[in-house]
N, C-alpha and C. Protein backbone atom coordinates (compact mmCIF):
# COMPACT_ATOMS: atom_id res chain seq x y z
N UNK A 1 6.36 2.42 -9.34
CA UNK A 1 7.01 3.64 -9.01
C UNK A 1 7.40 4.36 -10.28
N UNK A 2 7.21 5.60 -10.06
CA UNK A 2 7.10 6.35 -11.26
C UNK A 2 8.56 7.19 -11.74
N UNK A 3 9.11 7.12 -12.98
CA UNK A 3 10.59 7.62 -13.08
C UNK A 3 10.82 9.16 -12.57
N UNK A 4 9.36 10.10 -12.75
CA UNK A 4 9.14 11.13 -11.86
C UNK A 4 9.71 11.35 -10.69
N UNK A 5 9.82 10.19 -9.78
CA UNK A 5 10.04 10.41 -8.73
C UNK A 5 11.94 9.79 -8.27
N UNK A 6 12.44 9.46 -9.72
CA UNK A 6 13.76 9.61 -9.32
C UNK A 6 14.63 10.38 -8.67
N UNK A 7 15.26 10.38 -7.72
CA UNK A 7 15.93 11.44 -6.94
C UNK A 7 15.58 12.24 -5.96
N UNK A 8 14.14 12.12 -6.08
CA UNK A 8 13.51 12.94 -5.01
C UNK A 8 12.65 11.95 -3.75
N UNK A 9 11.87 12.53 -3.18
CA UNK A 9 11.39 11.88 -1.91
C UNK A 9 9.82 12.12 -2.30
N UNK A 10 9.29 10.88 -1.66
CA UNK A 10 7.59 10.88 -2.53
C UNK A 10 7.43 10.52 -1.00
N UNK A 11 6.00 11.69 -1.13
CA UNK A 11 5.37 11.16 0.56
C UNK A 11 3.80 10.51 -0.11
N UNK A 12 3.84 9.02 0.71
CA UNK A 12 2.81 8.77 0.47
C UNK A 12 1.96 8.20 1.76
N UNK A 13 0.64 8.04 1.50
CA UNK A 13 -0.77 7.34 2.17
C UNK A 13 -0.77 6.12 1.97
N UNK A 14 -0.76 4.80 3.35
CA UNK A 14 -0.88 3.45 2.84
C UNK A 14 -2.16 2.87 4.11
N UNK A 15 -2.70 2.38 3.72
CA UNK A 15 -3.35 1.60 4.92
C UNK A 15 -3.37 0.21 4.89
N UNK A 16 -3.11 -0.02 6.09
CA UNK A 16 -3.29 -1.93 6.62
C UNK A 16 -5.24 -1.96 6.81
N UNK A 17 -5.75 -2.82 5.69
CA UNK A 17 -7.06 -3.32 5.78
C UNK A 17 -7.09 -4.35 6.30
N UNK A 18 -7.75 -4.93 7.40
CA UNK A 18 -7.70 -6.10 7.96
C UNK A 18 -8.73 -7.24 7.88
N UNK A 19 -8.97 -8.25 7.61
CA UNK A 19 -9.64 -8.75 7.07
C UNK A 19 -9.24 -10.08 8.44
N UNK A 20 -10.01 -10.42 9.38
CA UNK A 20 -9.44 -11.61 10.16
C UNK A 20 -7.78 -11.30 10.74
N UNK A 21 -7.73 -12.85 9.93
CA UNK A 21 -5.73 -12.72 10.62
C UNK A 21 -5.34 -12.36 8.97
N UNK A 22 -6.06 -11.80 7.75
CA UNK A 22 -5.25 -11.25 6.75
C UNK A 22 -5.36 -9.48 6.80
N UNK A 23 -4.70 -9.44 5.50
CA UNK A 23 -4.50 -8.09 5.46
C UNK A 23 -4.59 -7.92 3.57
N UNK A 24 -5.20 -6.96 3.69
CA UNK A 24 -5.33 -6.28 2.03
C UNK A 24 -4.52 -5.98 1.22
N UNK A 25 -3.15 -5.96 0.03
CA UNK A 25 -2.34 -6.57 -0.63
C UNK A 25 -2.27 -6.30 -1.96
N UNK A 26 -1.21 -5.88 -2.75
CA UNK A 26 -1.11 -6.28 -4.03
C UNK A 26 0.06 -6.58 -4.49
N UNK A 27 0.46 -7.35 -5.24
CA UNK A 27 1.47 -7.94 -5.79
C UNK A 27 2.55 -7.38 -6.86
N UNK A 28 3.95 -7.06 -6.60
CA UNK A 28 4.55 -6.25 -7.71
C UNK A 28 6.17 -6.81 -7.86
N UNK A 29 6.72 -6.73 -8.60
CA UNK A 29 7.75 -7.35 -9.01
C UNK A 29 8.77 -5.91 -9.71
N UNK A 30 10.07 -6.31 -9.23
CA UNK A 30 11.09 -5.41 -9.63
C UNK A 30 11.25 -5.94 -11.16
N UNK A 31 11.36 -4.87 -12.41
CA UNK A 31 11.48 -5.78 -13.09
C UNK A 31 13.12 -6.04 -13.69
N UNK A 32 13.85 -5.19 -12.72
CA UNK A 32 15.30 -6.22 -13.19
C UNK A 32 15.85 -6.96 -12.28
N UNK A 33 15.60 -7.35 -11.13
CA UNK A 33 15.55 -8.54 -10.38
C UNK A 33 14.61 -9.33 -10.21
N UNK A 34 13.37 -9.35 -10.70
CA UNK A 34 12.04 -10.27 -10.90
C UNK A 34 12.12 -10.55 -9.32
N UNK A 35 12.11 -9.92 -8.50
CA UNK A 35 11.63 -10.40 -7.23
C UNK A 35 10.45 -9.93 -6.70
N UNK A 36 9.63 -11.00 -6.50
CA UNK A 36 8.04 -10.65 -6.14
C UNK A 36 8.12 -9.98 -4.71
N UNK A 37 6.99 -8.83 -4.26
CA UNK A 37 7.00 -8.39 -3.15
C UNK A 37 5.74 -7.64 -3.05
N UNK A 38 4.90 -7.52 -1.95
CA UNK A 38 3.54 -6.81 -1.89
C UNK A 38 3.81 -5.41 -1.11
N UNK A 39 2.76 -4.98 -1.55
CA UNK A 39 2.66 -3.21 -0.62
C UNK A 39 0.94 -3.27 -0.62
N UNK A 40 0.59 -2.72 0.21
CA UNK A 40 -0.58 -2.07 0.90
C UNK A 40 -0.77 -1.06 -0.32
N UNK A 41 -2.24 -1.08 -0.57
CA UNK A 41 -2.85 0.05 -1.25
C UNK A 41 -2.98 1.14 -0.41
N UNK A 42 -2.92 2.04 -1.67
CA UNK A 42 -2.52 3.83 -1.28
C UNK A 42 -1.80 4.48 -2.20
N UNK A 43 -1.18 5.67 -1.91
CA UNK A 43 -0.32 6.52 -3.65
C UNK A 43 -0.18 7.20 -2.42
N UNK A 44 0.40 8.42 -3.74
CA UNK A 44 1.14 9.79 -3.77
C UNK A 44 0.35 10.76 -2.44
N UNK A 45 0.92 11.80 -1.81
CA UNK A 45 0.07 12.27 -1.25
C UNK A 45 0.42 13.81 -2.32
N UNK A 46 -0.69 14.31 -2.74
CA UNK A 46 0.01 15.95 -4.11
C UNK A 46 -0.44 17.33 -2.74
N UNK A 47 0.25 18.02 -3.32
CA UNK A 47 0.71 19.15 -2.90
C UNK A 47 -0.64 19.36 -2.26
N UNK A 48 -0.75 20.07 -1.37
CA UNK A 48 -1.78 20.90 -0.39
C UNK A 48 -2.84 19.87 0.24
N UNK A 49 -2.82 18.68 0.31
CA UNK A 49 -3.69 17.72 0.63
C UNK A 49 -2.99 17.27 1.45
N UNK A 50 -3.62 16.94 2.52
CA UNK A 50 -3.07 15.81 3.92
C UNK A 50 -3.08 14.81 3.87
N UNK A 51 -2.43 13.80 4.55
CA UNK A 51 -2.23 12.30 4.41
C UNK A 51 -3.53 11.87 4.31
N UNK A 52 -4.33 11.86 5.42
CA UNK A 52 -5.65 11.33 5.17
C UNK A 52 -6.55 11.41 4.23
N UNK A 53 -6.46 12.76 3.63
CA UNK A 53 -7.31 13.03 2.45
C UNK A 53 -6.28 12.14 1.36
N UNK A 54 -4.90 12.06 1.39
CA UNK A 54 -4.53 11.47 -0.31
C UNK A 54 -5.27 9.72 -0.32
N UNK A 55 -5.06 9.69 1.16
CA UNK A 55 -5.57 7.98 1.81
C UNK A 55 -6.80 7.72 1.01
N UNK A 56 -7.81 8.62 0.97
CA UNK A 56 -9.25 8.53 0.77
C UNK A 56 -9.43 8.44 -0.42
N UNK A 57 -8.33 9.49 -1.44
CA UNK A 57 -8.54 9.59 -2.66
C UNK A 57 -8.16 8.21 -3.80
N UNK A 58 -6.92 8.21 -2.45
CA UNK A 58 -6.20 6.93 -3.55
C UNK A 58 -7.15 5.71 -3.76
N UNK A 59 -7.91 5.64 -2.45
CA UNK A 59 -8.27 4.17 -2.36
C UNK A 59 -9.99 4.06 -3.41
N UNK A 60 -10.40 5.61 -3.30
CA UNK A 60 -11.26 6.13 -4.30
C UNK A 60 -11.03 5.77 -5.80
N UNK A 61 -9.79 6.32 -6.24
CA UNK A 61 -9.34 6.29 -7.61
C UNK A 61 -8.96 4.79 -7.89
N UNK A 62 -8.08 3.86 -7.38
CA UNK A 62 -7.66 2.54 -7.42
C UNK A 62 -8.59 1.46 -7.03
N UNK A 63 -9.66 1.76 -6.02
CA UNK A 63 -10.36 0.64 -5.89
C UNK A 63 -12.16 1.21 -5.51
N UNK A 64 -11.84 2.37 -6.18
CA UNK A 64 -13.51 3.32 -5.79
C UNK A 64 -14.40 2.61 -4.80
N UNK A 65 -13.67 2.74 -3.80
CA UNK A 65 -13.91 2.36 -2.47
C UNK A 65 -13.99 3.51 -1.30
N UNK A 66 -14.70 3.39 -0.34
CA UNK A 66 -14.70 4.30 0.38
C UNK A 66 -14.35 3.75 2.25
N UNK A 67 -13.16 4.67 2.73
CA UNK A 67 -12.68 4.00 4.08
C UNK A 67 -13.65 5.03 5.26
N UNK A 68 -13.25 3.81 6.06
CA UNK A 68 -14.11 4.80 7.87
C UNK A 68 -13.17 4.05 8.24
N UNK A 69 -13.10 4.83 9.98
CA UNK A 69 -12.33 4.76 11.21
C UNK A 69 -10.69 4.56 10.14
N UNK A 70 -10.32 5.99 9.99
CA UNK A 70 -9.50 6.28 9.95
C UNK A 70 -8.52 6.40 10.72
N UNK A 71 -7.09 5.77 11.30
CA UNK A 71 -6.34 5.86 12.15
C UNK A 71 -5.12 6.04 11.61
N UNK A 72 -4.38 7.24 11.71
CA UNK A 72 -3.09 7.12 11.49
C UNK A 72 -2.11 6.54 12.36
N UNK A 73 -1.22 5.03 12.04
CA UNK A 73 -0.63 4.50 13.41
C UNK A 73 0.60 4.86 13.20
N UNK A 74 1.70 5.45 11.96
CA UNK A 74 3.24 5.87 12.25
C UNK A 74 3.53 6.72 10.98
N UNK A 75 4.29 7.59 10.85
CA UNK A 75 5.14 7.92 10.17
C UNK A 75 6.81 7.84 10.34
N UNK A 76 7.27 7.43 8.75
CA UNK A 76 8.68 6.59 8.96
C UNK A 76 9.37 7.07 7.44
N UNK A 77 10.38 6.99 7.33
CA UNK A 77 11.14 6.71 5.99
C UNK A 77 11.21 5.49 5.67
N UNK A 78 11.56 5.28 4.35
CA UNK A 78 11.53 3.88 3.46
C UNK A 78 12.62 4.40 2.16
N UNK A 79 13.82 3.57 2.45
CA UNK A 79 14.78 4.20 1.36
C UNK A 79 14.97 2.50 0.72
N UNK A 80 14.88 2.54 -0.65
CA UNK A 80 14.76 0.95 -0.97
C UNK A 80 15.38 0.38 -2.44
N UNK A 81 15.42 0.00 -2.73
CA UNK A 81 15.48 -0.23 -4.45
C UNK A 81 14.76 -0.42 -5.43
N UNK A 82 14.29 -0.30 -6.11
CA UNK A 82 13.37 -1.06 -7.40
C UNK A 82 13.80 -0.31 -8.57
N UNK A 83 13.61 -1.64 -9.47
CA UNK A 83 14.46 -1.22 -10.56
C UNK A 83 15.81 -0.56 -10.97
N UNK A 84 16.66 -0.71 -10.32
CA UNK A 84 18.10 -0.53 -10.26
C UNK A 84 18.08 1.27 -10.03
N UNK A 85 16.46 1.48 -8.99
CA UNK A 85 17.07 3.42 -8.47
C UNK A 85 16.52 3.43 -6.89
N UNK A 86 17.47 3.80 -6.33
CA UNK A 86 17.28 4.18 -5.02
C UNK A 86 15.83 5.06 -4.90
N UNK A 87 15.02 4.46 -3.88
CA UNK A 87 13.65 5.35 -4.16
C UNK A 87 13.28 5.70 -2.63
N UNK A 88 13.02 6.79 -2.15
CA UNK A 88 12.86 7.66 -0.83
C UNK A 88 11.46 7.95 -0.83
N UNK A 89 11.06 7.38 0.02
CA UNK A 89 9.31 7.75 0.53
C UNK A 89 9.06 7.69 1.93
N UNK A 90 8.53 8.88 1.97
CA UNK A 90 8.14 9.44 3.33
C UNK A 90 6.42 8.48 3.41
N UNK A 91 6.54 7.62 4.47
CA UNK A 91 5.42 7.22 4.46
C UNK A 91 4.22 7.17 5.74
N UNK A 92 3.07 7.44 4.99
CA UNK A 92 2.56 7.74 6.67
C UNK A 92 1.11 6.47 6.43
N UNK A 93 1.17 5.80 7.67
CA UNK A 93 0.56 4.35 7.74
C UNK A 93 -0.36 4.15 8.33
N UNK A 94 -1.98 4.06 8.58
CA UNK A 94 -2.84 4.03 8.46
C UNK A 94 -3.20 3.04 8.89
N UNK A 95 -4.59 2.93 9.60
CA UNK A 95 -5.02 1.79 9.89
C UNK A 95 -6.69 1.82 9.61
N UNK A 96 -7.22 1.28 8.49
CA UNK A 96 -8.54 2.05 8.83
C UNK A 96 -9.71 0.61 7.43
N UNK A 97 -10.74 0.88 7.65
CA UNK A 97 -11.90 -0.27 7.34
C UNK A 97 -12.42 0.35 5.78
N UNK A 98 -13.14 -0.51 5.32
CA UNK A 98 -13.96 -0.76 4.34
C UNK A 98 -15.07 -0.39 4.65
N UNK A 99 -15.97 0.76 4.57
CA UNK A 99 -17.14 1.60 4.38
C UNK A 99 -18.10 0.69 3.64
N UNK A 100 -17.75 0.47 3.08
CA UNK A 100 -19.07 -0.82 2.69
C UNK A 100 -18.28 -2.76 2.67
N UNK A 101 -18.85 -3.09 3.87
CA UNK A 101 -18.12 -4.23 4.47
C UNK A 101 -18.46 -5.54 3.43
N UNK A 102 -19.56 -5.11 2.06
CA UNK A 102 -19.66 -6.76 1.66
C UNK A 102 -17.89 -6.87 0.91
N UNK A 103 -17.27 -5.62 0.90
CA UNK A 103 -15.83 -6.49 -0.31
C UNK A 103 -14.68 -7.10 1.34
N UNK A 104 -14.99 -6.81 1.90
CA UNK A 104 -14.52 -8.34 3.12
C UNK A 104 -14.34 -9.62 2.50
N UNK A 105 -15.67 -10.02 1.91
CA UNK A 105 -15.97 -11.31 1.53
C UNK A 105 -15.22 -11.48 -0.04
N UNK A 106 -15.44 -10.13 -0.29
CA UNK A 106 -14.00 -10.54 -2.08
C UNK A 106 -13.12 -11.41 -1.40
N UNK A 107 -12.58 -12.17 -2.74
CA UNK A 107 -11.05 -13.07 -2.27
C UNK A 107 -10.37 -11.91 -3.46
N UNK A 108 -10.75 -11.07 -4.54
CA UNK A 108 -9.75 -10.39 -5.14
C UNK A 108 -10.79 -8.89 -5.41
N UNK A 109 -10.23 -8.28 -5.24
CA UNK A 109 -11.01 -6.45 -5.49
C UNK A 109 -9.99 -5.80 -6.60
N UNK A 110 -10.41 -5.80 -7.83
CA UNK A 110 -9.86 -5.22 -9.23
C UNK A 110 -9.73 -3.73 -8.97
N UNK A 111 -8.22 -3.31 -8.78
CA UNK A 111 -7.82 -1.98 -9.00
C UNK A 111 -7.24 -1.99 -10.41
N UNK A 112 -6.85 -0.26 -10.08
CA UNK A 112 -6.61 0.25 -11.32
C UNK A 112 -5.37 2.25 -10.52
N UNK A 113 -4.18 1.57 -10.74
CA UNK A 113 -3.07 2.66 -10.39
C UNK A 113 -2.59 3.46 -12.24
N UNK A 114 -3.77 4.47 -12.52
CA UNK A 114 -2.88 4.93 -13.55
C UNK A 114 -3.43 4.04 -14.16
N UNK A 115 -2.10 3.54 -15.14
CA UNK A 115 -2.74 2.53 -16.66
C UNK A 115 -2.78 1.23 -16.19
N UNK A 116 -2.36 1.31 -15.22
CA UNK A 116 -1.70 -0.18 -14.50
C UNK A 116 -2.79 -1.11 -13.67
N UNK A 117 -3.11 -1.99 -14.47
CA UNK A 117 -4.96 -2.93 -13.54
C UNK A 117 -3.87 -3.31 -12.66
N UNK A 118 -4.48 -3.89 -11.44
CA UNK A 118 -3.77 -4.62 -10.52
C UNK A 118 -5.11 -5.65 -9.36
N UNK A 119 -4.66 -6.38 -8.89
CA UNK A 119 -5.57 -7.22 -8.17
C UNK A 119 -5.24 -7.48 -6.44
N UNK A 120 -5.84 -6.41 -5.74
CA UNK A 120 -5.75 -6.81 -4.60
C UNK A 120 -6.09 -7.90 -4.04
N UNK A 121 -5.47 -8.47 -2.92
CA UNK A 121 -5.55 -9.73 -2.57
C UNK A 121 -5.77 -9.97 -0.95
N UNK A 122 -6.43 -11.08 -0.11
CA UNK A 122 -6.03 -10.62 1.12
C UNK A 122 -4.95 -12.14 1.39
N UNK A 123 -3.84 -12.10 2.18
CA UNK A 123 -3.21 -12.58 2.73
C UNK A 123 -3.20 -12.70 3.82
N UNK A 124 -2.37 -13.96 4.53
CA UNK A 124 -2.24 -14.19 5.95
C UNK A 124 -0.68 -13.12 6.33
N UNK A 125 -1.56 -12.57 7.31
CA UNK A 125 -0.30 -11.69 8.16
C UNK A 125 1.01 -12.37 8.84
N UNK A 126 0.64 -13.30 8.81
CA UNK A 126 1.91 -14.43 9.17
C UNK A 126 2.68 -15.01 8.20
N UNK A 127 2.22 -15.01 6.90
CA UNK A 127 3.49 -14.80 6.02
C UNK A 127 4.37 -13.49 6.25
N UNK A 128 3.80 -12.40 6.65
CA UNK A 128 4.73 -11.20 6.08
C UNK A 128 5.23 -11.67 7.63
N UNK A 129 4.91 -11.91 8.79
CA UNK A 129 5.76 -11.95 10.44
C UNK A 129 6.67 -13.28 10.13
N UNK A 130 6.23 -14.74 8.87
CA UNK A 130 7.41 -15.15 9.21
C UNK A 130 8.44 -14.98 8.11
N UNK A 131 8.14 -14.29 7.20
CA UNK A 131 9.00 -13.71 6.00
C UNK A 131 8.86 -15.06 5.23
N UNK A 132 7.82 -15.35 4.52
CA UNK A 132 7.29 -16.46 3.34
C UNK A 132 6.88 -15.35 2.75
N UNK A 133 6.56 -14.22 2.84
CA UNK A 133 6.29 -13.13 1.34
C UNK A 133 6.97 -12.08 1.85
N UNK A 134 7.39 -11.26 0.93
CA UNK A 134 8.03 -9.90 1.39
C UNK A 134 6.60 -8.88 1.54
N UNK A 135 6.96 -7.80 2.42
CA UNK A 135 6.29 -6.73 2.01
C UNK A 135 6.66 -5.52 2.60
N UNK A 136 6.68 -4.46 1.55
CA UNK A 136 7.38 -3.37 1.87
C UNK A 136 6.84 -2.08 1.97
N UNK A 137 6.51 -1.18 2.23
CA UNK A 137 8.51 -1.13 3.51
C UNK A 137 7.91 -1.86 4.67
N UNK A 138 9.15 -2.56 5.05
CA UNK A 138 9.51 -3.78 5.90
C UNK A 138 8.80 -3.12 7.26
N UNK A 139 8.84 -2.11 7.33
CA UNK A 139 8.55 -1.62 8.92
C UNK A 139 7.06 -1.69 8.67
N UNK A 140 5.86 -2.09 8.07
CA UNK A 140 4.53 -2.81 8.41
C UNK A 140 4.35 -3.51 9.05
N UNK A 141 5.28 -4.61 8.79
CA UNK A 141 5.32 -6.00 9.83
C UNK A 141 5.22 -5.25 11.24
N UNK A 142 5.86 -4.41 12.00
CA UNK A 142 5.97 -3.92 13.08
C UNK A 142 4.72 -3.38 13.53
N UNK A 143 3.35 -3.50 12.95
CA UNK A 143 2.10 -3.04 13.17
C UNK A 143 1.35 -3.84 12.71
N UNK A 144 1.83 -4.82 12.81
CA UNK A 144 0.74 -5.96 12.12
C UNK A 144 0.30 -6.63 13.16
């Protein structure tokens, strides 16, 4: 999360990729409470672009990937902490596939947020339903 977005409200694009009984994943840590926690790939949605289009772009730019059967399943608020600042995101949540189905079979798909590499992962959805991993915002679990 970007210091840009201190104080204000960031609307973003996330989608649940489903993979079996997992789900698509990356790993991030607060870094003044070192507490590990995952979020769903996706970003920012910028000015004059619709959720679905920032959906497409993000997952373009971070994992130059391309999604089908696009479903938008909720929009919600997410008011939370990281890094000792209250952070407000309007988030709108997605449900939608992998356009070219061989990265299914990845166990890790190398992104890239900005300067920041990162390694998506897939996990069992029953860690995040019995709370053995966090993942946020918490209201995913509720569509899982």
């Amino acid at each position: 999360m970007l210091k840009e977005y201190k104080n204000k409200i960031r609307p973003i694009s996330i989608s649940i990729i489903r993979n079996s009984d997992k789900i698509l994943v990356y790993e991030r840590e607060d870094d003044i409470t070192k507490k590990k926690f995952y979020r769903l790939v996706g970003g920012c949605i910028e000015f004059g672009e619709s959720s679905k289009d920032a959906l497409k772009r993000e997952f373009q730019e971070e994992l130059s990937l391309d999604l089908s059967n696009i479903k938008l399943l909720a929009t919600f608020e997410s008011i939370f902490e990281f890094n000792n600042n209250t952070m407000h995101e309007i988030v709108y949540l997605f449900d939608s596939h992998f356009h070219d189905t061989s990265f299914y079979s990845k166990k890790i798909i190398d992104g890239l947020e900005g300067e920041r590499a990162f390694k998506a992962i897939w996990i069992p959805i029953s860690n995040f339903k019995e709370k053995k991993e966090l993942i946020y915002p918490e209201e995913i679990i509720d569509y899982l």
